[in-house]
Protein backbone atom coordinates (compact mmCIF):
# COMPACT_ATOMS: atom_id res chain seq x y z
CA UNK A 1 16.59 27.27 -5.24
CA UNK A 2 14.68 29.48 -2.86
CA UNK A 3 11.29 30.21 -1.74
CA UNK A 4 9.90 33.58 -0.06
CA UNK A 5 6.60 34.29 1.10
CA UNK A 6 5.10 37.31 0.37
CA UNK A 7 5.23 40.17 3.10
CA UNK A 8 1.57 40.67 2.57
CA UNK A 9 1.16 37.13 3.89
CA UNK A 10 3.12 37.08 7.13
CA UNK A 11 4.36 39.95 9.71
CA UNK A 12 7.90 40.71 10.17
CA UNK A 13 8.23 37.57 12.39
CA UNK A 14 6.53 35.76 9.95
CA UNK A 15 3.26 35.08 11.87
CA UNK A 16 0.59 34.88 9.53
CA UNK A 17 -1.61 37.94 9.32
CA UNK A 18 -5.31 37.81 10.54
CA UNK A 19 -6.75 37.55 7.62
CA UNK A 20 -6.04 34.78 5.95
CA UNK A 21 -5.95 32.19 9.26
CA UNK A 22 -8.76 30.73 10.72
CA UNK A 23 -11.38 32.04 7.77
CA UNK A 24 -12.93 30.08 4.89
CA UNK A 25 -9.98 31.61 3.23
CA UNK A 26 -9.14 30.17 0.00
CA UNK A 27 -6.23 32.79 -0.40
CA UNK A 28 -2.77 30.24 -0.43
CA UNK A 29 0.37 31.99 0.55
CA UNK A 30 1.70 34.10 -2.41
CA UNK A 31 5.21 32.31 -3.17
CA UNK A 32 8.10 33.81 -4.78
CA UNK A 33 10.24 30.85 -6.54
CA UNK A 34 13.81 31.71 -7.05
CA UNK A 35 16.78 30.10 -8.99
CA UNK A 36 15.11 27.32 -10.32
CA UNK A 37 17.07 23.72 -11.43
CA UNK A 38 17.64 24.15 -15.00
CA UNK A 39 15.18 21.41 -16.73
CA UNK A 40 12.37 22.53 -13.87
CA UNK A 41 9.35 22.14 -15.74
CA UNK A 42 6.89 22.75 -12.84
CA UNK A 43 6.68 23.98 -9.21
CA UNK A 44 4.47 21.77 -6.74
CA UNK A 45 3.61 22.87 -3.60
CA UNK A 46 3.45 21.24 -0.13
CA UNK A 47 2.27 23.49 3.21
CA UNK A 48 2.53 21.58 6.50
CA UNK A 49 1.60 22.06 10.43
CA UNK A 50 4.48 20.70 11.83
CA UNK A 51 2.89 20.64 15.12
CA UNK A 52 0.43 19.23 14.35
CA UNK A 53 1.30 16.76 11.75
CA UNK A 54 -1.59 18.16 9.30
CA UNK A 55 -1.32 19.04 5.62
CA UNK A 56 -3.17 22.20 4.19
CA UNK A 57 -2.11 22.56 1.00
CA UNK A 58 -0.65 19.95 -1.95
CA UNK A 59 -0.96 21.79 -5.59
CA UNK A 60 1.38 21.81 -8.80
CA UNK A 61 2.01 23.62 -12.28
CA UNK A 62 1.86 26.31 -9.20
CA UNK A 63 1.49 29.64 -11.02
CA UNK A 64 0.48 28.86 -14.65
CA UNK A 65 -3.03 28.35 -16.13
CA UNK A 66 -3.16 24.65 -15.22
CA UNK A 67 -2.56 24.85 -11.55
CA UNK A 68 -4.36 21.98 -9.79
CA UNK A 69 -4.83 21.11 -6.16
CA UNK A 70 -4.63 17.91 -4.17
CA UNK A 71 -6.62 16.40 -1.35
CA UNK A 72 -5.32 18.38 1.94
CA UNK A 73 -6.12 16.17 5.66
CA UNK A 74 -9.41 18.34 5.66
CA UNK A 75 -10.44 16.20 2.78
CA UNK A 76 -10.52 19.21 0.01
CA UNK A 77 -8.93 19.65 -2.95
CA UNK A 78 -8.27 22.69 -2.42
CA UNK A 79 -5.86 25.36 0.09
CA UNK A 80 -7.49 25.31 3.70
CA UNK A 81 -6.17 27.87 6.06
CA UNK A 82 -4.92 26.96 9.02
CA UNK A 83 -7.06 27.12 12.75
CA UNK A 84 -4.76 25.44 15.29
CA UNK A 85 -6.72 24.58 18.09
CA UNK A 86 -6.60 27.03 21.00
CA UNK A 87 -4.60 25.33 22.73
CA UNK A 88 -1.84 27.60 23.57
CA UNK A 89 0.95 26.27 21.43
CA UNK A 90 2.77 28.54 18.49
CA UNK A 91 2.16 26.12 15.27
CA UNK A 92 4.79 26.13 12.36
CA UNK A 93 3.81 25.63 9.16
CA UNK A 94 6.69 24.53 6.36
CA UNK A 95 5.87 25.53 2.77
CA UNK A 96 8.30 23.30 0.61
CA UNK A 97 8.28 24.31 -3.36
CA UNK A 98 9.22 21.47 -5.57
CA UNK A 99 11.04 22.27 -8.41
CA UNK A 100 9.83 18.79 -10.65
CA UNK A 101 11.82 17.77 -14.07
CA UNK A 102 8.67 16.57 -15.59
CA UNK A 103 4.50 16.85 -14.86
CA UNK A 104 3.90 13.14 -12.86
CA UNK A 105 1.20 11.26 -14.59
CA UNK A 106 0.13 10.22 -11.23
CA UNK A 107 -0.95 13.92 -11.24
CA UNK A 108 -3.55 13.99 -13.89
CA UNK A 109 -6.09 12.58 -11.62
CA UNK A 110 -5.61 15.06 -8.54
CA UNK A 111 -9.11 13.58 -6.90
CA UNK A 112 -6.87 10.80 -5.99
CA UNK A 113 -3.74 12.68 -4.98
CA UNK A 114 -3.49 12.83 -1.25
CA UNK A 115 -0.50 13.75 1.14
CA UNK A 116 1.62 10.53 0.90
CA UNK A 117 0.68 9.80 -2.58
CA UNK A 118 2.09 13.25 -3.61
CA UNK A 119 4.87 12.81 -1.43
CA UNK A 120 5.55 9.37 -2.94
CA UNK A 121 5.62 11.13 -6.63
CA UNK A 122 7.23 14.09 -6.07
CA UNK A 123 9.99 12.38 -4.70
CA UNK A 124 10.56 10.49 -8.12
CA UNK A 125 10.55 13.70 -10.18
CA UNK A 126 12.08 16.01 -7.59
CA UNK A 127 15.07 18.03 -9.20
CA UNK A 128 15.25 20.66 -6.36
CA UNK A 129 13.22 21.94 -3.66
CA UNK A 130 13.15 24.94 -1.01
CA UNK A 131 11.12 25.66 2.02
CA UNK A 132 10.05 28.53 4.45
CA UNK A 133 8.16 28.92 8.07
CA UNK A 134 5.75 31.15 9.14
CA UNK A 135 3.96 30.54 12.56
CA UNK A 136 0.44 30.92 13.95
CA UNK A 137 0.16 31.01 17.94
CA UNK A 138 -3.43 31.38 19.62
């Protein structure tokens, strides 16, 4: 399995682009999900700050009609783009897709999914799973 982010997303050394860092920016990173575990029956969605040990985005059933969100470190329960403090460092920022054999139950009730509980669950119903880096440096 592999994961690509969209070029639209990132610059050819895969910093993000302006506009969707340090905004009220909704917009997640567009992911491209490739060779997927036979039996996958749906994609969840981790991204990360490395640096700073800070989760932005949990989400699953990633790219269908029932795509749901969990509760990032901000709180939400939704994507929240990233606004490393200006601090001088270069952040990175993993985005792992999940390819799951089944939807976790634990995932009906995604007011109550936060970073360790998804990474608790998807770790029971992983079946594959691929990541990428992209980097935002004030």
């Amino acid at each position: 399995m592999t994961v690509d982010i969209a070029p639209s997303y990132v610059d050819g050394e895969r910093r993000m682009l302006d506009k969707y860092r340090c905004t009220q920016s909704l917009t997640a990173p567009w992911l491209v999900v490739h060779h997927r575990p036979a039996g996958t029956r749906s994609i969840a969605v981790k991204m990360y700050d490395v640096t700073a040990k800070f989760t932005h985005w949990l989400a699953w059933n990633v790219g269908t009609d029932t795509e749901t969100s969990g509760v990032n470190s901000f709180g939400h329960q939704h994507y929240s783009a990233p606004c490393p403090p200006k601090d001088g460092r270069t952040h990175q920022y993993v985005v792992t897709a999940y390819a799951l054999r089944d939807v976790p139950s634990e995932f009906r009730r995604s007011a109550s999914v936060t970073p360790a509980v998804f990474d608790r669950v998807v770790s029971k119903y992983e079946i594959g799973l691929a990541s990428a880096s992209l980097y935002y440096g004030v």
